[in-house]
Protein backbone atom coordinates (compact mmCIF):
# COMPACT_ATOMS: atom_id res chain seq x y z
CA UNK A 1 141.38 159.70 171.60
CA UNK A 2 138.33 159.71 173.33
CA UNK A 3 137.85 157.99 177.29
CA UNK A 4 135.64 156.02 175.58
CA UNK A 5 137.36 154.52 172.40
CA UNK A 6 140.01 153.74 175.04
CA UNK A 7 137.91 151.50 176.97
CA UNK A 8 136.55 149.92 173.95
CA UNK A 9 140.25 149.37 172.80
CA UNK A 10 141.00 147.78 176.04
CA UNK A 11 137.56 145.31 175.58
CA UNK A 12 138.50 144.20 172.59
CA UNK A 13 142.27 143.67 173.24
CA UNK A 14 143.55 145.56 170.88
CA UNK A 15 145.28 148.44 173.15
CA UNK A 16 145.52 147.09 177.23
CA UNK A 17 147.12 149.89 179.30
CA UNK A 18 150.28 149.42 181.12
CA UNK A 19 148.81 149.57 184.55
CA UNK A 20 144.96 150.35 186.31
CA UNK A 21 144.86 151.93 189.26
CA UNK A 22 142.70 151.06 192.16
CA UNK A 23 140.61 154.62 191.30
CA UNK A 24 139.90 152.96 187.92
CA UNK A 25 142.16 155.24 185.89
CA UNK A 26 143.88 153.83 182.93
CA UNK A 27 147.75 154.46 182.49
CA UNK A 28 149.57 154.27 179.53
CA UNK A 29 153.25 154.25 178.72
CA UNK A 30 155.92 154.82 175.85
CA UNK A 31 154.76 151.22 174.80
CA UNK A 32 151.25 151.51 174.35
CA UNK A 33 151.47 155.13 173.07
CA UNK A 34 153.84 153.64 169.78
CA UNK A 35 151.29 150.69 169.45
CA UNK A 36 148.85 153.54 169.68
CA UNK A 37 150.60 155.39 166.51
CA UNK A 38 150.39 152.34 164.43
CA UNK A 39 146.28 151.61 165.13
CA UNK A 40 145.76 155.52 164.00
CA UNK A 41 147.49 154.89 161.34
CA UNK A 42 145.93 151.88 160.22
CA UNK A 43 142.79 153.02 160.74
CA UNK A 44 143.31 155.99 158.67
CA UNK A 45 143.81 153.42 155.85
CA UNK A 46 140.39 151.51 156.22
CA UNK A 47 141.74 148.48 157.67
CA UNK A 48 139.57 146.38 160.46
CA UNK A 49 140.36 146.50 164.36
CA UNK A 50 140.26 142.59 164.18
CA UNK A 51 142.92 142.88 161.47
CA UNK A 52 145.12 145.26 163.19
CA UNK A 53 145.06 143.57 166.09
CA UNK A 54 146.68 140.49 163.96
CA UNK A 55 149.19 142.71 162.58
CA UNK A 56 150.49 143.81 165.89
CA UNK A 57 150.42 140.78 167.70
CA UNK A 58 152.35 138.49 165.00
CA UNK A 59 155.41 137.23 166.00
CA UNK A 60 156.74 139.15 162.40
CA UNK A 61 155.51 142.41 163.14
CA UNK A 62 158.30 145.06 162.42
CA UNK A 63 157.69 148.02 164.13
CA UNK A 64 160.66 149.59 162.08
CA UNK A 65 159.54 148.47 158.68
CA UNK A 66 155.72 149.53 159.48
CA UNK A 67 156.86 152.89 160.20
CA UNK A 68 158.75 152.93 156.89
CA UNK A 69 155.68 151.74 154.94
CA UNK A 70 153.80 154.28 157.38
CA UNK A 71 156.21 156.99 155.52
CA UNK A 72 155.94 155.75 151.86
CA UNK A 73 152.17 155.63 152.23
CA UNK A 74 151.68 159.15 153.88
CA UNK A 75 154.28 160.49 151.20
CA UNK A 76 152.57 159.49 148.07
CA UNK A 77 149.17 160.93 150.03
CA UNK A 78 151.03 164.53 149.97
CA UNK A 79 152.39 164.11 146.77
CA UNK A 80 148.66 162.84 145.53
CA UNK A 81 146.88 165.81 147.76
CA UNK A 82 149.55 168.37 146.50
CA UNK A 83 148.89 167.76 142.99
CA UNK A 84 145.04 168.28 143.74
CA UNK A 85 145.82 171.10 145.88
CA UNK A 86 148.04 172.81 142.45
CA UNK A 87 145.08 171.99 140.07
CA UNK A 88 142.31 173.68 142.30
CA UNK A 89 144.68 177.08 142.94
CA UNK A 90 144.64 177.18 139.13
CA UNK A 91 141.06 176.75 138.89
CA UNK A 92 140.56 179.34 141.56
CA UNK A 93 142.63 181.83 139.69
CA UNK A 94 141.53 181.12 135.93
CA UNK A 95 138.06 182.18 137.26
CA UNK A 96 139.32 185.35 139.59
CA UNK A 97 141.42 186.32 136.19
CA UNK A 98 138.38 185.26 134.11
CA UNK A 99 140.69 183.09 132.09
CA UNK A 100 139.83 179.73 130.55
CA UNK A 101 142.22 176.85 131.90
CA UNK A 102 144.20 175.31 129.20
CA UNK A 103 142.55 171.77 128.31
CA UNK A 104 145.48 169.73 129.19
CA UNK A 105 145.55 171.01 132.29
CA UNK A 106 141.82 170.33 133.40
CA UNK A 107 142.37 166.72 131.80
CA UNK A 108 145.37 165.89 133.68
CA UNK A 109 143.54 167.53 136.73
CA UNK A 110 140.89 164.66 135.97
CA UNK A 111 142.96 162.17 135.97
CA UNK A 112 144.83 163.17 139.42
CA UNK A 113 141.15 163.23 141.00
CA UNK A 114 140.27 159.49 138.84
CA UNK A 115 142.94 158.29 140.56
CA UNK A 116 142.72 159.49 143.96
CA UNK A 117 139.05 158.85 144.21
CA UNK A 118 140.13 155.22 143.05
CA UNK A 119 142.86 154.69 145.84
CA UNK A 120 140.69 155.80 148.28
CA UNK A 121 137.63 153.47 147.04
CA UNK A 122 139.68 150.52 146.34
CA UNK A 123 143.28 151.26 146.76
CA UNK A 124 143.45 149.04 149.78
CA UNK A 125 142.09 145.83 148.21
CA UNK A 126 143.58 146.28 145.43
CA UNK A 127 147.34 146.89 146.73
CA UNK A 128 146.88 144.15 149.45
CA UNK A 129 145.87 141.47 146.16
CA UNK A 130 148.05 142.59 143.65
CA UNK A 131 150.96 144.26 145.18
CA UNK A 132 152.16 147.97 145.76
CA UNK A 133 153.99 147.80 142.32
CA UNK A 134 151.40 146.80 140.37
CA UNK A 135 148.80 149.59 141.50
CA UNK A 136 151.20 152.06 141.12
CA UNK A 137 152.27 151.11 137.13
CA UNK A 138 148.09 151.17 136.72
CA UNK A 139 147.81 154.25 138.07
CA UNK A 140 150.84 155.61 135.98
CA UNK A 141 149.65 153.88 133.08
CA UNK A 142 146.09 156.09 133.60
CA UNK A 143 147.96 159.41 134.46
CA UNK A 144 150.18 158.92 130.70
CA UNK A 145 147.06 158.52 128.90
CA UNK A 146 146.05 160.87 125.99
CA UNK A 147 142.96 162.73 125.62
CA UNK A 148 142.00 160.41 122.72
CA UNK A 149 142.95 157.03 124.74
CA UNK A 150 141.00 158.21 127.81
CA UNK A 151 137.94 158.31 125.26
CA UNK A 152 138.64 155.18 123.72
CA UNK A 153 138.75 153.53 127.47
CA UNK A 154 135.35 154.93 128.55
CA UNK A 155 134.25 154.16 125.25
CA UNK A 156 134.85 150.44 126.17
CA UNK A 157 133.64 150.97 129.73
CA UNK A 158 130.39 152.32 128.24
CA UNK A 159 129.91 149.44 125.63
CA UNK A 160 130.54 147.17 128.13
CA UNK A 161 128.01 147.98 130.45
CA UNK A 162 125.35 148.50 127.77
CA UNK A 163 125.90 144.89 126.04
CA UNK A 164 126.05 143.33 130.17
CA UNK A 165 122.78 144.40 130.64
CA UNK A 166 121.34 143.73 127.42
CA UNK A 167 122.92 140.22 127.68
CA UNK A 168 121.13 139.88 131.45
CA UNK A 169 117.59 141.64 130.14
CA UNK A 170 117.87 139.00 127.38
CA UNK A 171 118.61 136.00 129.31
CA UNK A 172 121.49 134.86 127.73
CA UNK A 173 124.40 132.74 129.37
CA UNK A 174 127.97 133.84 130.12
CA UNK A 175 129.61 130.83 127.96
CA UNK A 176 127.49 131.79 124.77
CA UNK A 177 129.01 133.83 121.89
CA UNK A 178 127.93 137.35 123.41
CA UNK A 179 129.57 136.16 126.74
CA UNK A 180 133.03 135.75 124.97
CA UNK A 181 132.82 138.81 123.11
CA UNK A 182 131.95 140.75 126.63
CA UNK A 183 134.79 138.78 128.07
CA UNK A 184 136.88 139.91 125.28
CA UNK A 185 136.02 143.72 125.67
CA UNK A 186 136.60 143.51 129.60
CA UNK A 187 139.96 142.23 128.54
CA UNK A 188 140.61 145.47 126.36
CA UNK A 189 139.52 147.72 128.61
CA UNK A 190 141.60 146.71 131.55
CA UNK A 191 144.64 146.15 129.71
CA UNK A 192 144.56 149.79 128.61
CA UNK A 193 145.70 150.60 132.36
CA UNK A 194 147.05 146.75 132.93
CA UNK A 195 149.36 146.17 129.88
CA UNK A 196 150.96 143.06 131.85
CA UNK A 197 146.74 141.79 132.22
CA UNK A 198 147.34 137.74 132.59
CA UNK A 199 144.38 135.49 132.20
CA UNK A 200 144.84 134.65 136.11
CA UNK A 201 144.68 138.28 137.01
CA UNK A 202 142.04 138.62 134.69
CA UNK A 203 140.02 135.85 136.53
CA UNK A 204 140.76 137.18 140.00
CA UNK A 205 139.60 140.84 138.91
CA UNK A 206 136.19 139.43 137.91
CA UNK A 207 135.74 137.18 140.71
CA UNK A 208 136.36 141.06 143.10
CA UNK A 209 132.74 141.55 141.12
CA UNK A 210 131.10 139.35 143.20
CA UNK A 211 132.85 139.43 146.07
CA UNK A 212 133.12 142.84 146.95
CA UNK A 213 129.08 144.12 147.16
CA UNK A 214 130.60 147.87 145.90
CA UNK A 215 132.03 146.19 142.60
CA UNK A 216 128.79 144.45 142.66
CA UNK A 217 126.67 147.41 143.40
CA UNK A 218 128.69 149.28 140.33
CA UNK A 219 127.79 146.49 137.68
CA UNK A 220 124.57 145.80 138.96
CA UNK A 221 122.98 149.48 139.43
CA UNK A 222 120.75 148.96 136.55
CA UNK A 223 120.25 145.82 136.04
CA UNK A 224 120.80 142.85 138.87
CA UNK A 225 122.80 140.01 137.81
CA UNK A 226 125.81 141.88 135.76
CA UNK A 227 128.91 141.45 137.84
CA UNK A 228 128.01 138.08 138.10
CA UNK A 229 127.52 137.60 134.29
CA UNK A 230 130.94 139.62 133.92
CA UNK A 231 132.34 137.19 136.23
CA UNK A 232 131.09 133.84 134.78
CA UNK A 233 131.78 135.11 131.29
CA UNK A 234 135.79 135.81 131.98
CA UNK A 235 136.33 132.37 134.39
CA UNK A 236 134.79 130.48 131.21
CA UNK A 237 136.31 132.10 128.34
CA UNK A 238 139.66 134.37 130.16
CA UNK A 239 142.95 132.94 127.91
């Protein structure tokens, strides 16, 4: 930790140290250094010093149970990295043997990197909204896919972004007949990682569209106006 950071965490009131001296020196104890542990950590995982700062100073805050979700979290990181790590030492030694790697194996490689790339995009929204259990049975549900499911899934993801934009270029509204049938084949495509989809969660995953400007951005990269289309389209016609 820099001097600096330090100072700033002392401004903002999110680390004070346990005593200044008259020289201006900052000291910190045992105390600070475990609240310390838990605002690396945090930050590590993308959350907000404003947030953290919450966290730590609610009456509820278990230091004993954070460090045990601290532990789950940083295992299933070395289990995710050392699956990654496995796939590219095969890679590396396919090509130094000038062998061609088995096709299962690069596809389930693609589908450990899907899913970490994922996490780390949206893993914390998504696991804050919907629960740890949830994300994890996606993910799962992803990993256990077939060659010929993964291309039916894109396949959907593709249609759906071509007949979004047509349906924006075109001018039409989210509660006509094209907007239902889009809503319809969102619906499919999610459920093929979300087989317990509810309209609700359906609703809430749309409305993320427009919330979040990097779902937005995603939807909207050709044409402006998609996500909210998408969104309108599901909160009218979701069931």
């Amino acid at each position: 930790m820099s001097t600096r950071t330090l100072r700033w965490y002392d401004e903002i009131g999110l680390l004070k140290p346990g005593r200044v001296a008259e020289s201006g020196y900052r000291y910190y104890g045992p105390a600070e250094v475990d609240r310390l542990q838990h605002i690396l950590f945090y930050r590590a995982l993308g959350v907000e010093l404003a947030r953290i700062r919450e966290c730590l100073d609610a009456p509820s805050f278990d230091r004993l149970a954070a460090l045990r979700e601290h532990l789950a979290a940083l295992r299933d990181r070395k289990e995710k990295l050392e699956g990654l790590i496995r796939s590219v030492e095969e890679t590396i030694g396919c090509e130094e043997r000038k062998e061609i790697m088995q096709d299962e194996r690069k596809f389930a490689a693609f589908k450990e990197k899907l899913v970490s790339d994922n996490e780390a995009a949206y893993g914390k929204e998504a696991r804050g909204k919907y629960g740890e259990k949830a994300v994890d049975a996606a993910n799962a549900n992803l990993m256990g896919l077939t060659r010929e499911q993964y291309d039916h899934w894109a396949g959907l993801d593709a249609e759906l972004r071509a007949r979004l934009e047509e349906a924006v270029a075109n001018g039409l509204a989210p509660d006509s007949e094209e907007g239902r049938a889009i809503c319809d084949l969102h619906r499919r495509w999610l459920r093929v990682t979300d087989r317990n989809l509810t309209p609700a969660k359906h609703k809430g995953i749309a409305r993320l569209y427009v919330l979040d400007e990097r779902f937005t951005a995603h939807y909207d990269r050709a044409v402006s106006g998609c996500a909210r289309f998408l969104c309108d389209a599901v909160d009218r016609w979701a069931e």
